[in-house]
PDB file of N, CA and C in Angstrom:
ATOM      1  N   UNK A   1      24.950 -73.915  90.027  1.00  0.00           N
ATOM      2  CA  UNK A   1      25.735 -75.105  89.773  1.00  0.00           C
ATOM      3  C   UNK A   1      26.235 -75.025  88.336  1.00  0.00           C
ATOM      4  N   UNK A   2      27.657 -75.211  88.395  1.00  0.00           N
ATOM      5  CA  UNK A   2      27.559 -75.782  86.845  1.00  0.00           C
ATOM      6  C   UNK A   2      28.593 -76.853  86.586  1.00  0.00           C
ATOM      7  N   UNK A   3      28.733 -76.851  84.992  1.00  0.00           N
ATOM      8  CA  UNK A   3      29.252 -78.354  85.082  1.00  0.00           C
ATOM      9  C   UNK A   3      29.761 -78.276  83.482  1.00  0.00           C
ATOM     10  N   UNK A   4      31.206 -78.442  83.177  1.00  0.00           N
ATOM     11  CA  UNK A   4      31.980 -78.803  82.150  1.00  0.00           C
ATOM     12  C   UNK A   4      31.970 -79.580  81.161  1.00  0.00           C
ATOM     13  N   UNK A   5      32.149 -80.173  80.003  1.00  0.00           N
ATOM     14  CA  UNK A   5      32.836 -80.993  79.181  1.00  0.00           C
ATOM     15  C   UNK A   5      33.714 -80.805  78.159  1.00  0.00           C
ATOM     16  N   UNK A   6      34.631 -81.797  78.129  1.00  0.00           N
ATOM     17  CA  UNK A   6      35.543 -81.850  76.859  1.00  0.00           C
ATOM     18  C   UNK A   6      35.447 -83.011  75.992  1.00  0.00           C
ATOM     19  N   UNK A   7      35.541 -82.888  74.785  1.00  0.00           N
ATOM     20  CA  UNK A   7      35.524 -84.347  73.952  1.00  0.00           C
ATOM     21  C   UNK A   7      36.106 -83.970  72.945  1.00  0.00           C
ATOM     22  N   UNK A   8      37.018 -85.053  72.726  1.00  0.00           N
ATOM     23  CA  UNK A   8      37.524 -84.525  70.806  1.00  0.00           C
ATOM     24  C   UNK A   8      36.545 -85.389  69.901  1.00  0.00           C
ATOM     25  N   UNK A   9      36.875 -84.412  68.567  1.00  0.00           N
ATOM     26  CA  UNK A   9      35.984 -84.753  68.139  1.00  0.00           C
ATOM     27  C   UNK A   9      36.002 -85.827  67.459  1.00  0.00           C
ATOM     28  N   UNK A  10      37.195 -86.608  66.807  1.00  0.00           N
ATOM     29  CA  UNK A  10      37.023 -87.343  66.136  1.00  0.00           C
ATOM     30  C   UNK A  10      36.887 -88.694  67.059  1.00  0.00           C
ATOM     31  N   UNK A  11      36.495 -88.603  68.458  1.00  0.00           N
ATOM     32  CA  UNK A  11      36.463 -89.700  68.644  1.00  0.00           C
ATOM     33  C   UNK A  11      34.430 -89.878  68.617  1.00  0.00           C
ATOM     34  N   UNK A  12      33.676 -88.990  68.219  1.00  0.00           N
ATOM     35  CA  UNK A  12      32.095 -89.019  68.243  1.00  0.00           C
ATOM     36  C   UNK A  12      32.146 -88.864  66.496  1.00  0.00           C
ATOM     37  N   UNK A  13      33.231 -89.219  65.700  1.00  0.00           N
ATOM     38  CA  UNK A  13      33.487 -89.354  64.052  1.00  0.00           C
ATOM     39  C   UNK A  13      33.714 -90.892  64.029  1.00  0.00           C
ATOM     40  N   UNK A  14      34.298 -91.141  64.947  1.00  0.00           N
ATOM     41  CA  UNK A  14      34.386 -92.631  64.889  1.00  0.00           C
ATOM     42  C   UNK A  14      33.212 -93.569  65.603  1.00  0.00           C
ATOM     43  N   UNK A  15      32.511 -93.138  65.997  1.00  0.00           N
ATOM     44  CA  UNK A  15      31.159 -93.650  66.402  1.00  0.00           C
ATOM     45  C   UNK A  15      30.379 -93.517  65.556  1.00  0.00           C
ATOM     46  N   UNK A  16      30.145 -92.466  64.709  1.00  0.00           N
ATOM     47  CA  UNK A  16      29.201 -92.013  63.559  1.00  0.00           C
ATOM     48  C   UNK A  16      29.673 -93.264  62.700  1.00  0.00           C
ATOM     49  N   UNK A  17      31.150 -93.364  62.134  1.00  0.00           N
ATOM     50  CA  UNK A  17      31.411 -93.896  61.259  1.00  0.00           C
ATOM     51  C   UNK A  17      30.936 -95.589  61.271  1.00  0.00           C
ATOM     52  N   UNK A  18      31.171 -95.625  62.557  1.00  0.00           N
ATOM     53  CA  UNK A  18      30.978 -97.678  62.854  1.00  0.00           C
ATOM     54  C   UNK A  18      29.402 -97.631  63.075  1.00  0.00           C
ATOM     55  N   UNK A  19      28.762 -96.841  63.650  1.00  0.00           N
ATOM     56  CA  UNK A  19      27.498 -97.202  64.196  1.00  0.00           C
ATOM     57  C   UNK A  19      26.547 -96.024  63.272  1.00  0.00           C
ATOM     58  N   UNK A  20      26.856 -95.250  63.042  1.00  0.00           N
ATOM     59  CA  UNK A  20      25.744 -94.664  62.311  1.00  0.00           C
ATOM     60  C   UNK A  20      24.890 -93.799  63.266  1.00  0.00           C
ATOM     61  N   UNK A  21      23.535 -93.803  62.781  1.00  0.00           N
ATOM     62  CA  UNK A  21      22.618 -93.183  63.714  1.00  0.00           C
ATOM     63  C   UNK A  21      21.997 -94.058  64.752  1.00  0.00           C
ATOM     64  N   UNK A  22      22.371 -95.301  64.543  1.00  0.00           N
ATOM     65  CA  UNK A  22      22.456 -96.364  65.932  1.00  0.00           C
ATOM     66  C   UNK A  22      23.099 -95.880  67.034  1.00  0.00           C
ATOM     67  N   UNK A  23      24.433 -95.058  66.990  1.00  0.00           N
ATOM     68  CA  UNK A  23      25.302 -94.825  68.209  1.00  0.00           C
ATOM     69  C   UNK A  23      24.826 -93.619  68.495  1.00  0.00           C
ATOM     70  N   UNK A  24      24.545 -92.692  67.720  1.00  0.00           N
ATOM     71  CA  UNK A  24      23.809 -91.517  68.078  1.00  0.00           C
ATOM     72  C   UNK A  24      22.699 -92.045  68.880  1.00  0.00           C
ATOM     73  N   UNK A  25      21.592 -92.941  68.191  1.00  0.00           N
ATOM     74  CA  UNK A  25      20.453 -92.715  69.507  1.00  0.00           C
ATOM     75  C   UNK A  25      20.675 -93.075  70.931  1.00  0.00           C
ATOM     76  N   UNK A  26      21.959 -93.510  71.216  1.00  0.00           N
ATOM     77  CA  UNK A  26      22.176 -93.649  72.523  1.00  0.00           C
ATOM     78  C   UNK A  26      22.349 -92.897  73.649  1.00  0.00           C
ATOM     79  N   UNK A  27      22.310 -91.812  72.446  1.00  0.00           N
ATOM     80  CA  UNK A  27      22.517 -90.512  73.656  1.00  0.00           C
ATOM     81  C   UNK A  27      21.536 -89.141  72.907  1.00  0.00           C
ATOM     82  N   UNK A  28      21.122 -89.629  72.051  1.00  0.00           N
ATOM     83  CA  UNK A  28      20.224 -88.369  71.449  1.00  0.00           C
ATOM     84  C   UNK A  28      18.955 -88.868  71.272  1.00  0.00           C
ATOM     85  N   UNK A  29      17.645 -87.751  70.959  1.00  0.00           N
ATOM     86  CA  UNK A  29      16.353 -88.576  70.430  1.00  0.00           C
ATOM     87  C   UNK A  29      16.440 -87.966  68.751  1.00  0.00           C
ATOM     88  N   UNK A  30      16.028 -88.229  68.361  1.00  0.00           N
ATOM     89  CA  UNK A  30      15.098 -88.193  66.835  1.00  0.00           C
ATOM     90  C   UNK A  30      15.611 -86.478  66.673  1.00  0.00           C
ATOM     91  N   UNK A  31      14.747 -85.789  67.531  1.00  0.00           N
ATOM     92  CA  UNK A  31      14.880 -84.749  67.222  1.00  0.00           C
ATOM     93  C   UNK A  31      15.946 -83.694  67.290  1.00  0.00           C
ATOM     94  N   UNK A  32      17.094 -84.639  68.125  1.00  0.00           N
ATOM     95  CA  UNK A  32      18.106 -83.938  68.295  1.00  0.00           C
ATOM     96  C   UNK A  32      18.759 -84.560  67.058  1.00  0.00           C
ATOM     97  N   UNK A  33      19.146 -85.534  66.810  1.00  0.00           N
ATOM     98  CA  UNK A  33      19.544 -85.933  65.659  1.00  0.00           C
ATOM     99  C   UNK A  33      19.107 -85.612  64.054  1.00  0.00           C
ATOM    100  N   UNK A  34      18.571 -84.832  64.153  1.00  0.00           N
ATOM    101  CA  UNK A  34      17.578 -83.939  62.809  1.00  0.00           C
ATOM    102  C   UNK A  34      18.608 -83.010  62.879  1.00  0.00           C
ATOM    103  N   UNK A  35      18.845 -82.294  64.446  1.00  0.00           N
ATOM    104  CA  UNK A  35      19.816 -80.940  64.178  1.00  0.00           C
ATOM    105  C   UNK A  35      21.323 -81.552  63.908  1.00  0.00           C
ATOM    106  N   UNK A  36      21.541 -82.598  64.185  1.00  0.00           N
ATOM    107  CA  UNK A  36      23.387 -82.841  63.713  1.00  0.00           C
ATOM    108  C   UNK A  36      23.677 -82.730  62.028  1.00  0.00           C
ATOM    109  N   UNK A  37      24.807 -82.157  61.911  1.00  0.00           N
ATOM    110  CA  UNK A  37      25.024 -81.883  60.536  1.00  0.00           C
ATOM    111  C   UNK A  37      26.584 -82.368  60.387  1.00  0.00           C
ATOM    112  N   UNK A  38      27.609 -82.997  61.556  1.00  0.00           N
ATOM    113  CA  UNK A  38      28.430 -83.591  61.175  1.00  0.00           C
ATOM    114  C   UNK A  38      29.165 -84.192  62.736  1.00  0.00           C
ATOM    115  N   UNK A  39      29.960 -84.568  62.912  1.00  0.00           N
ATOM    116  CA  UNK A  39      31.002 -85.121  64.169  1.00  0.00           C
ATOM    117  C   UNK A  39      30.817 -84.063  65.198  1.00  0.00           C
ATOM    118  N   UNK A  40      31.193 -83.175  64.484  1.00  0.00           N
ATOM    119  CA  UNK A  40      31.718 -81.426  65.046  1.00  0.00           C
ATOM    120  C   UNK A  40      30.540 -81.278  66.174  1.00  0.00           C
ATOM    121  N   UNK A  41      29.416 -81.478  65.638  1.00  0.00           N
ATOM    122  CA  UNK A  41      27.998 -81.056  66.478  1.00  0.00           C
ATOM    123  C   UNK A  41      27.775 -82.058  67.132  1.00  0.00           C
ATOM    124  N   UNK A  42      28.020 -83.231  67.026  1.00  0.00           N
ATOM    125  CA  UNK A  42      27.273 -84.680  67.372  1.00  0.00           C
ATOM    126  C   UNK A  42      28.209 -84.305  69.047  1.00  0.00           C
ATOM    127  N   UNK A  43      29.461 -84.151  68.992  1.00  0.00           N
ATOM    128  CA  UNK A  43      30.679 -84.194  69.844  1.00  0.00           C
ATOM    129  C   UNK A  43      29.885 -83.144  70.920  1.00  0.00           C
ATOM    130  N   UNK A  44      29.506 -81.721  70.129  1.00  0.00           N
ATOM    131  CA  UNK A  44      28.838 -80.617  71.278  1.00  0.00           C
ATOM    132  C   UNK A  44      27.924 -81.274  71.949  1.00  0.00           C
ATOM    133  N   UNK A  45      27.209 -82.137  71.204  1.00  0.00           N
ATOM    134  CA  UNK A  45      25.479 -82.305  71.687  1.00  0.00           C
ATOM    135  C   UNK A  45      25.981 -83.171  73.436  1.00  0.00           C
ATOM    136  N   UNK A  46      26.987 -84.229  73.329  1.00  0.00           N
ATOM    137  CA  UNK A  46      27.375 -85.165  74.344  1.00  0.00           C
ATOM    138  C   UNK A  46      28.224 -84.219  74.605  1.00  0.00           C
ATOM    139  N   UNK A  47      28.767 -83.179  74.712  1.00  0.00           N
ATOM    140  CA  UNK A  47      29.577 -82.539  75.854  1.00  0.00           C
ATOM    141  C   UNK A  47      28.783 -81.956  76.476  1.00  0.00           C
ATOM    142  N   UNK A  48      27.748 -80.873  75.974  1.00  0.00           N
ATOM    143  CA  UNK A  48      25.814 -80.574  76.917  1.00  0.00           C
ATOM    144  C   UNK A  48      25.613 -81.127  77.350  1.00  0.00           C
ATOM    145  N   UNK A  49      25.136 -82.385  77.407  1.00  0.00           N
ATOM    146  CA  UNK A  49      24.563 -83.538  77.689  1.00  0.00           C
ATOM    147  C   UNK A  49      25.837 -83.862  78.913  1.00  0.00           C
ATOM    148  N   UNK A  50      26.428 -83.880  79.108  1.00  0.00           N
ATOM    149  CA  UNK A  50      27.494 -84.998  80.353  1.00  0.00           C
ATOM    150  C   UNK A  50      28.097 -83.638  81.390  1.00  0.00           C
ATOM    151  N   UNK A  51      27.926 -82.238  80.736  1.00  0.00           N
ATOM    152  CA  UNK A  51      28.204 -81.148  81.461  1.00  0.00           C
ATOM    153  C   UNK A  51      26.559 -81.016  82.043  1.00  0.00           C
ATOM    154  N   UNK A  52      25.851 -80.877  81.741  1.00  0.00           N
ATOM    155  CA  UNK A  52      24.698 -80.949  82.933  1.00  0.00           C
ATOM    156  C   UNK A  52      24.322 -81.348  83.619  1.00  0.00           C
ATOM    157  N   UNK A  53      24.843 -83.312  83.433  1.00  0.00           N
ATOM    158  CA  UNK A  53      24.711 -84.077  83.882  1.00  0.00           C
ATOM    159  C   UNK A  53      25.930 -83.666  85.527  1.00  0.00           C
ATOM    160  N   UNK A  54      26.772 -83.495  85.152  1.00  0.00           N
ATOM    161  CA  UNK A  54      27.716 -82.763  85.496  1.00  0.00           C
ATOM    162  C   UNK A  54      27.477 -81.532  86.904  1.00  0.00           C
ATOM    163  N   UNK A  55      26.783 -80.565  86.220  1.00  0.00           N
ATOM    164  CA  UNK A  55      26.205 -79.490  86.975  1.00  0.00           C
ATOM    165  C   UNK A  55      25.265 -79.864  87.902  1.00  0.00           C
ATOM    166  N   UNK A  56      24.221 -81.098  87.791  1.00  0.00           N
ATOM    167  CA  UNK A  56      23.237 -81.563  88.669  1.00  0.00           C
ATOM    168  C   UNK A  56      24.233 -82.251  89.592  1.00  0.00           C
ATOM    169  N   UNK A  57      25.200 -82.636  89.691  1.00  0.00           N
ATOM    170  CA  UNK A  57      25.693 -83.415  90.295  1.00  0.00           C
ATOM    171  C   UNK A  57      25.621 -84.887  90.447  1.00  0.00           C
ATOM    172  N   UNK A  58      25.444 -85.516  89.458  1.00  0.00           N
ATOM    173  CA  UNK A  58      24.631 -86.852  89.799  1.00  0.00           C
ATOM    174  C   UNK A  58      25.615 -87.289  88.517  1.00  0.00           C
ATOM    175  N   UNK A  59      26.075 -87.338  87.858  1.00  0.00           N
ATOM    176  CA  UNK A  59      26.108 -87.656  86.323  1.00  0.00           C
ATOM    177  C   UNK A  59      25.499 -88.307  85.402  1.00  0.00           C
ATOM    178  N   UNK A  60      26.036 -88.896  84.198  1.00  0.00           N
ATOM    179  CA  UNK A  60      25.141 -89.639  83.493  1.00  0.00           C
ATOM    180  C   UNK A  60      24.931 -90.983  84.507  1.00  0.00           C
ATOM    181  N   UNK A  61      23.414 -90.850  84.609  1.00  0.00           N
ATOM    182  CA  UNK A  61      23.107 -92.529  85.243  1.00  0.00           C
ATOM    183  C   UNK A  61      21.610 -92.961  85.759  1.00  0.00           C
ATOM    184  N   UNK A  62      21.295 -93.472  86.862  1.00  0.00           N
ATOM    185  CA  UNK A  62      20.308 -93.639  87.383  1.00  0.00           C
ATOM    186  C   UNK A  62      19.284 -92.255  87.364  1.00  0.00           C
ATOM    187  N   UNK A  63      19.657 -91.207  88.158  1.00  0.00           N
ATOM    188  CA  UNK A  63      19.004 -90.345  88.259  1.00  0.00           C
ATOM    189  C   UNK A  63      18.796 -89.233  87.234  1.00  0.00           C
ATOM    190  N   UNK A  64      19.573 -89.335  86.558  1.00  0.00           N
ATOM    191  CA  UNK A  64      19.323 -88.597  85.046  1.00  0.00           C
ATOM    192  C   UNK A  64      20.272 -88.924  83.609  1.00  0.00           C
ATOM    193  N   UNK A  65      19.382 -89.454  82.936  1.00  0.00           N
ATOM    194  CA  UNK A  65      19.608 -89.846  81.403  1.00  0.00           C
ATOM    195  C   UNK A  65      20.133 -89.183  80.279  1.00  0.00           C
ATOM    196  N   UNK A  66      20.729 -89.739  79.570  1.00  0.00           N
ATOM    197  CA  UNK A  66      21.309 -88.655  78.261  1.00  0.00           C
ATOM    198  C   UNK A  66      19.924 -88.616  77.730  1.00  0.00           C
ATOM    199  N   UNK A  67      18.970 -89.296  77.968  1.00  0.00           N
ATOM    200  CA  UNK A  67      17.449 -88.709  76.740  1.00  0.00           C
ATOM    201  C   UNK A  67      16.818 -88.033  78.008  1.00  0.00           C
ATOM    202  N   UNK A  68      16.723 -87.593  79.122  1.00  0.00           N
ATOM    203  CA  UNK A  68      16.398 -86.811  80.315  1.00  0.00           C
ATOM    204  C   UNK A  68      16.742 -85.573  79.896  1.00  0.00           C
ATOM    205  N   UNK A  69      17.683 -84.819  78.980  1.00  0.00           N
ATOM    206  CA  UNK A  69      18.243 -84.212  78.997  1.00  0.00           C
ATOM    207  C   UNK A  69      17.705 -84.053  77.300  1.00  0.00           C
ATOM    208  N   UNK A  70      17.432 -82.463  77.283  1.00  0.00           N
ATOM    209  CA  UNK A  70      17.379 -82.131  75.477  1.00  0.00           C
ATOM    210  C   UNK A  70      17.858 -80.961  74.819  1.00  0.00           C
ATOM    211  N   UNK A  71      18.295 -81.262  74.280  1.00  0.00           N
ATOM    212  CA  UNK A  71      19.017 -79.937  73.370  1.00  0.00           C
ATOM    213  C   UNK A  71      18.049 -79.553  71.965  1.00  0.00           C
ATOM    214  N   UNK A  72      17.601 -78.583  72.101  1.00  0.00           N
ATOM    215  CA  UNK A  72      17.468 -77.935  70.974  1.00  0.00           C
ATOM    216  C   UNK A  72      17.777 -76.279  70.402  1.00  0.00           C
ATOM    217  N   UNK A  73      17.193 -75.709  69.281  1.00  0.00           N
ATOM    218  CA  UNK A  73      18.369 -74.743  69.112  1.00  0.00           C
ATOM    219  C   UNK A  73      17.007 -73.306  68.577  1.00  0.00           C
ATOM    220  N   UNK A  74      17.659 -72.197  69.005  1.00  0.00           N
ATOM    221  CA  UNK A  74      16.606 -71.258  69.179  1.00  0.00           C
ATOM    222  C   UNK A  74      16.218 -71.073  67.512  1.00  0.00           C
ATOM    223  N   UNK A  75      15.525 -69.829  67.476  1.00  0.00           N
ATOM    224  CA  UNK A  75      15.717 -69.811  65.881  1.00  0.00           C
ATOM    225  C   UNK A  75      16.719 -68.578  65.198  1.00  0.00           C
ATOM    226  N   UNK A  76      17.414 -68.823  66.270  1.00  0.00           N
ATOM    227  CA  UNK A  76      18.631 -67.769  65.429  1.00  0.00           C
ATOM    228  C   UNK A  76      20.008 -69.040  65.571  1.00  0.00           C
ATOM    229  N   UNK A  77      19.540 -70.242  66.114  1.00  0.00           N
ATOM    230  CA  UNK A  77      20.841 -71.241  65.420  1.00  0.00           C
ATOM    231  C   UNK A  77      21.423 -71.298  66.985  1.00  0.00           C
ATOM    232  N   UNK A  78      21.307 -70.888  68.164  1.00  0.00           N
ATOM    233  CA  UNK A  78      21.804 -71.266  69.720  1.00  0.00           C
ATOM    234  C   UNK A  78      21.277 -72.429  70.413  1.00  0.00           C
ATOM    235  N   UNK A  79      22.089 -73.214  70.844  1.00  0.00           N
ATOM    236  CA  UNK A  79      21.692 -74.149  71.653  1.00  0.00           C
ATOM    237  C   UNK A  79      21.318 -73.866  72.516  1.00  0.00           C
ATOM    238  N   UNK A  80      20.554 -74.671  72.640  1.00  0.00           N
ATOM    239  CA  UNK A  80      19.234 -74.495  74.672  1.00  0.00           C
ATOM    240  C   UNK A  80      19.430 -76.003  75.424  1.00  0.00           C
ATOM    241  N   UNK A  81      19.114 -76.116  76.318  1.00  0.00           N
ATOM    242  CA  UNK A  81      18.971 -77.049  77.105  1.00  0.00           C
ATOM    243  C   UNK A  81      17.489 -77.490  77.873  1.00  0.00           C
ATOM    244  N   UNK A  82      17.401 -78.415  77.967  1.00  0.00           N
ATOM    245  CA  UNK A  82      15.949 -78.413  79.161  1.00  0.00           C
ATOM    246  C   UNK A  82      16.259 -79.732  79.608  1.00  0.00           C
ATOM    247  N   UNK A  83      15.480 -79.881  80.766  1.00  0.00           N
ATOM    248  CA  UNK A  83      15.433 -81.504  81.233  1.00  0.00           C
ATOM    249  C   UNK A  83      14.122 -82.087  81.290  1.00  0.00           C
ATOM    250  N   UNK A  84      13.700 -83.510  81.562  1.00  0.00           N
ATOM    251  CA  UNK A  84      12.381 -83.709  81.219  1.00  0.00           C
ATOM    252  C   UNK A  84      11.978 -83.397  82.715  1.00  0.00           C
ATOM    253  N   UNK A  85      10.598 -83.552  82.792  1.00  0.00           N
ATOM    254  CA  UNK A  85       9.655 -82.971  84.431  1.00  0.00           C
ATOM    255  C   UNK A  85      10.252 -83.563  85.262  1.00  0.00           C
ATOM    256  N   UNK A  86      10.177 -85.176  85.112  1.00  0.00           N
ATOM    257  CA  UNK A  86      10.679 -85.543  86.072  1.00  0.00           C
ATOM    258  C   UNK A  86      12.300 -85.231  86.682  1.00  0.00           C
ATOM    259  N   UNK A  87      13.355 -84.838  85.868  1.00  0.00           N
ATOM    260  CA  UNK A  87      14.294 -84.672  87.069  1.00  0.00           C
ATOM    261  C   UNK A  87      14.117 -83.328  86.626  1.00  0.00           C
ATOM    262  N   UNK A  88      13.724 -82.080  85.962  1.00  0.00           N
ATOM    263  CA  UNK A  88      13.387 -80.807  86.484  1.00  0.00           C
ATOM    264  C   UNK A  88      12.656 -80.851  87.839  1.00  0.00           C
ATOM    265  N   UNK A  89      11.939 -81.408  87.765  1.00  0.00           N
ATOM    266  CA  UNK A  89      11.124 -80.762  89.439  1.00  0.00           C
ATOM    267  C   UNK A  89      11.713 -81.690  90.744  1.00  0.00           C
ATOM    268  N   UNK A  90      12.654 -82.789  90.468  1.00  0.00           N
ATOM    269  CA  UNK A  90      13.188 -83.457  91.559  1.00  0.00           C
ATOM    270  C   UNK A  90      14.393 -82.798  92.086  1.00  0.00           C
ATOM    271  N   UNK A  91      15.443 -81.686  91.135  1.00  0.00           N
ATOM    272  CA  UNK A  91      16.324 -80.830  91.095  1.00  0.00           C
ATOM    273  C   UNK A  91      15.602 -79.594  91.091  1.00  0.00           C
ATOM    274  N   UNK A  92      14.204 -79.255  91.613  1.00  0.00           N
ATOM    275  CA  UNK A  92      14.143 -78.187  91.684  1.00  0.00           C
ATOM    276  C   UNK A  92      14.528 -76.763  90.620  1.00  0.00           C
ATOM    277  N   UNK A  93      14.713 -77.204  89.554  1.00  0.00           N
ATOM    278  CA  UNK A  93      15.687 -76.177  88.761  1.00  0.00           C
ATOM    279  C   UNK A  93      14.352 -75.161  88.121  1.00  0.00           C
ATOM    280  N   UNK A  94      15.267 -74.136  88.459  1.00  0.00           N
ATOM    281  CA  UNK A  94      14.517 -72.343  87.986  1.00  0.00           C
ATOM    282  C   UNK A  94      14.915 -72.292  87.029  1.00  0.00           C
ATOM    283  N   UNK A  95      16.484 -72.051  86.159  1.00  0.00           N
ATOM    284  CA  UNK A  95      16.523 -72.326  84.928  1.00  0.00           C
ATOM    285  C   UNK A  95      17.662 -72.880  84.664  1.00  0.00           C
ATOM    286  N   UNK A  96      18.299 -72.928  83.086  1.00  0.00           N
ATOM    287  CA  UNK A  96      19.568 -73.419  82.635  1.00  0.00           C
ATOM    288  C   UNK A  96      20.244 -73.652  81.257  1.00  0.00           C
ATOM    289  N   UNK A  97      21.387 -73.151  81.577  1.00  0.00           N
ATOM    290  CA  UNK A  97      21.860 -71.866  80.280  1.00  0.00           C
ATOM    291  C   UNK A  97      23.158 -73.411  79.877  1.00  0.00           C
ATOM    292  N   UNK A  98      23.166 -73.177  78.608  1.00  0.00           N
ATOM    293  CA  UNK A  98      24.355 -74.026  77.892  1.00  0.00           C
ATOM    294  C   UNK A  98      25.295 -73.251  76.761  1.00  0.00           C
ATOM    295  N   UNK A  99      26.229 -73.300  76.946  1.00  0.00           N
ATOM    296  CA  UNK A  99      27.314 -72.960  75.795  1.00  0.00           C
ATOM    297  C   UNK A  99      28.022 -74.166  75.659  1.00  0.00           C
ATOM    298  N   UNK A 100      28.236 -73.854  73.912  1.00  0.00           N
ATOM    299  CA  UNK A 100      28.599 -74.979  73.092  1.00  0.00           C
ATOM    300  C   UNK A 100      30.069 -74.062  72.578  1.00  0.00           C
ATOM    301  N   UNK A 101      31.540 -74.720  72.474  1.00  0.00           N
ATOM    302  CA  UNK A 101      31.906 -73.805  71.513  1.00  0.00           C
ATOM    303  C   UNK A 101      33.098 -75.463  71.182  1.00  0.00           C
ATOM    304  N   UNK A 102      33.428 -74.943  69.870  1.00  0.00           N
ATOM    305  CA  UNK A 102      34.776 -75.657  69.121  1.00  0.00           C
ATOM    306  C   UNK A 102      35.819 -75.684  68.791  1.00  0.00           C
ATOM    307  N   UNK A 103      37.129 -75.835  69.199  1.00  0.00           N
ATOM    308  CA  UNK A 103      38.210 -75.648  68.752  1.00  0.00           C
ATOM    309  C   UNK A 103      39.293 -76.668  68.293  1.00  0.00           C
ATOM    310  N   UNK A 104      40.269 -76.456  67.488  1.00  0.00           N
ATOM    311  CA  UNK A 104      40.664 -77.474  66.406  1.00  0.00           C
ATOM    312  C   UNK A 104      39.974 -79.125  66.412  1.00  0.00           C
ATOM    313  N   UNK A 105      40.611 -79.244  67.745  1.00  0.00           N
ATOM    314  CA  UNK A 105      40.072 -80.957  67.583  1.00  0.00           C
ATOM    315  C   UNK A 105      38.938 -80.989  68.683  1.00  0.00           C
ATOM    316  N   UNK A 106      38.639 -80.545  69.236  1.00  0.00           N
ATOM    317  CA  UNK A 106      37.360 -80.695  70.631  1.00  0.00           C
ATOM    318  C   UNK A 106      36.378 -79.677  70.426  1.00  0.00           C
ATOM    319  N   UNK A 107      35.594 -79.825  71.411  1.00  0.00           N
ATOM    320  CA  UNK A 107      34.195 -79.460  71.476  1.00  0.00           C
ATOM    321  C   UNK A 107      34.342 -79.564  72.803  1.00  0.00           C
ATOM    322  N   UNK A 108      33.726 -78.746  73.387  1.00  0.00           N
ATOM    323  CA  UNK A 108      33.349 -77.588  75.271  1.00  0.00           C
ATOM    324  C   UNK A 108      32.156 -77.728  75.169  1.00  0.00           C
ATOM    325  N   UNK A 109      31.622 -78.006  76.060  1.00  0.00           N
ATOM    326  CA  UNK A 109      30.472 -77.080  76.377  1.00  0.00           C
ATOM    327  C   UNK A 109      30.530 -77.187  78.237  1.00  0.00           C
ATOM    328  N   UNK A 110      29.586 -75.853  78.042  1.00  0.00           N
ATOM    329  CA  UNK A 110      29.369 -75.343  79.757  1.00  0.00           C
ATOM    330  C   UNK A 110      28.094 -75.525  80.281  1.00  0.00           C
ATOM    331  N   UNK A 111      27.134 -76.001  81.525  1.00  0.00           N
ATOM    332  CA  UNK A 111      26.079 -75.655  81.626  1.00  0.00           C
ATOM    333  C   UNK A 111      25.842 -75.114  82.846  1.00  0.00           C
ATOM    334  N   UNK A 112      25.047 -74.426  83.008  1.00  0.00           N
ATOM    335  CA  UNK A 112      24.963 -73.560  83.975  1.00  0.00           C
ATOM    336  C   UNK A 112      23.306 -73.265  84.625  1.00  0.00           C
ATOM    337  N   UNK A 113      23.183 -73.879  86.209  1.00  0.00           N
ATOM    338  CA  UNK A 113      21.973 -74.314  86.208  1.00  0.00           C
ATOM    339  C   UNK A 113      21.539 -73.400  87.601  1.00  0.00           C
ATOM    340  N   UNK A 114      20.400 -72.796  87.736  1.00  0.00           N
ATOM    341  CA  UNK A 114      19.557 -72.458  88.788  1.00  0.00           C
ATOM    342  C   UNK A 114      18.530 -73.170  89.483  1.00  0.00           C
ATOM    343  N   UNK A 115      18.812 -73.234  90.739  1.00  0.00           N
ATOM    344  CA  UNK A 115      17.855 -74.491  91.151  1.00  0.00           C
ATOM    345  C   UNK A 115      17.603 -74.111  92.856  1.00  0.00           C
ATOM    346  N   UNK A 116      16.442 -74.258  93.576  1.00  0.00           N
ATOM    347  CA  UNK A 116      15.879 -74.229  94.480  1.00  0.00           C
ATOM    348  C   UNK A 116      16.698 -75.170  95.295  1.00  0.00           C
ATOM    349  N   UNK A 117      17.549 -76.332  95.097  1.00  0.00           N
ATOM    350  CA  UNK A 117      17.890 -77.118  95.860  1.00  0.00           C
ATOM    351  C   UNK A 117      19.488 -76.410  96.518  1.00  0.00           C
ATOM    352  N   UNK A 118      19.970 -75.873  96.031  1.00  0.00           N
ATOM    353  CA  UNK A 118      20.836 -74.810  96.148  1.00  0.00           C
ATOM    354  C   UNK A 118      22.296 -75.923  96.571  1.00  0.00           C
ATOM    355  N   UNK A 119      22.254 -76.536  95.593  1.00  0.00           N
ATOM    356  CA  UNK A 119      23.504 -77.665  95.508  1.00  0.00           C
ATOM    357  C   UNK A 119      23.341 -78.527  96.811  1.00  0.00           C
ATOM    358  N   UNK A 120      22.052 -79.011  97.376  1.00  0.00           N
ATOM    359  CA  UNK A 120      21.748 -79.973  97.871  1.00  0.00           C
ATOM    360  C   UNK A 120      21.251 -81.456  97.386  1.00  0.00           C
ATOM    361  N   UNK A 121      21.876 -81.629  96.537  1.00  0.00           N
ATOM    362  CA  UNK A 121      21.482 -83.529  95.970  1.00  0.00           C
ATOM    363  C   UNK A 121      21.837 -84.721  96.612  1.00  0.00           C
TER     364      UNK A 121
END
């Protein structure tokens, strides 16, 4: 399964700007918000986040959460993905790969998921 996003960026610059790290925790925890270092990243983190959501088929909502969902980054600086137990083992998922990339005004990302349910949700 996988699953897309696009976002420009200055519209997750204009959330930073009015709300701060208030609008961030709405879709990030603590620890993802340690790794943001400006718009640019904040924009990747919610395009991961709504492309997996995306790839499960379900989107952001009832059955899986933007904090269900975590990004953190290896130690050579790559984003990872995971989901929490509960909708990992309700999606069955074996594993799941994320690319982040940026160009002038937007932010992509891809996720790309292996799962026992074999696009049965």
């Amino acid at each position: 399964m996988i699953g897309i996003d696009l976002i420009k960026i200055d519209r997750m610059k204009r959330l930073i700007e009015r709300f701060g790290d208030r609008g961030l925790q709405k879709f990030l925890s603590s620890n993802e918000i340690a790794l943001i270092k400006n718009p640019r990243n904040a924009a990747g983190f919610w395009a991961a986040k709504e492309a997996c959501a995306k790839a499960l088929g379900c989107g952001i909502g009832h059955e899986c959460g933007f904090h269900d969902i975590v990004i953190t980054k290896t130690s050579k600086g790559a984003p990872q993905i995971s989901l929490n137990a509960k909708v990992s083992e309700y999606y069955k998922i074996i594993d799941i790969s994320l690319s982040i990339t940026h160009d002038g005004d937007y932010a992509i990302a891809v996720v790309a998921i292996e799962s026992l349910n074999k696009g049965k949700q």
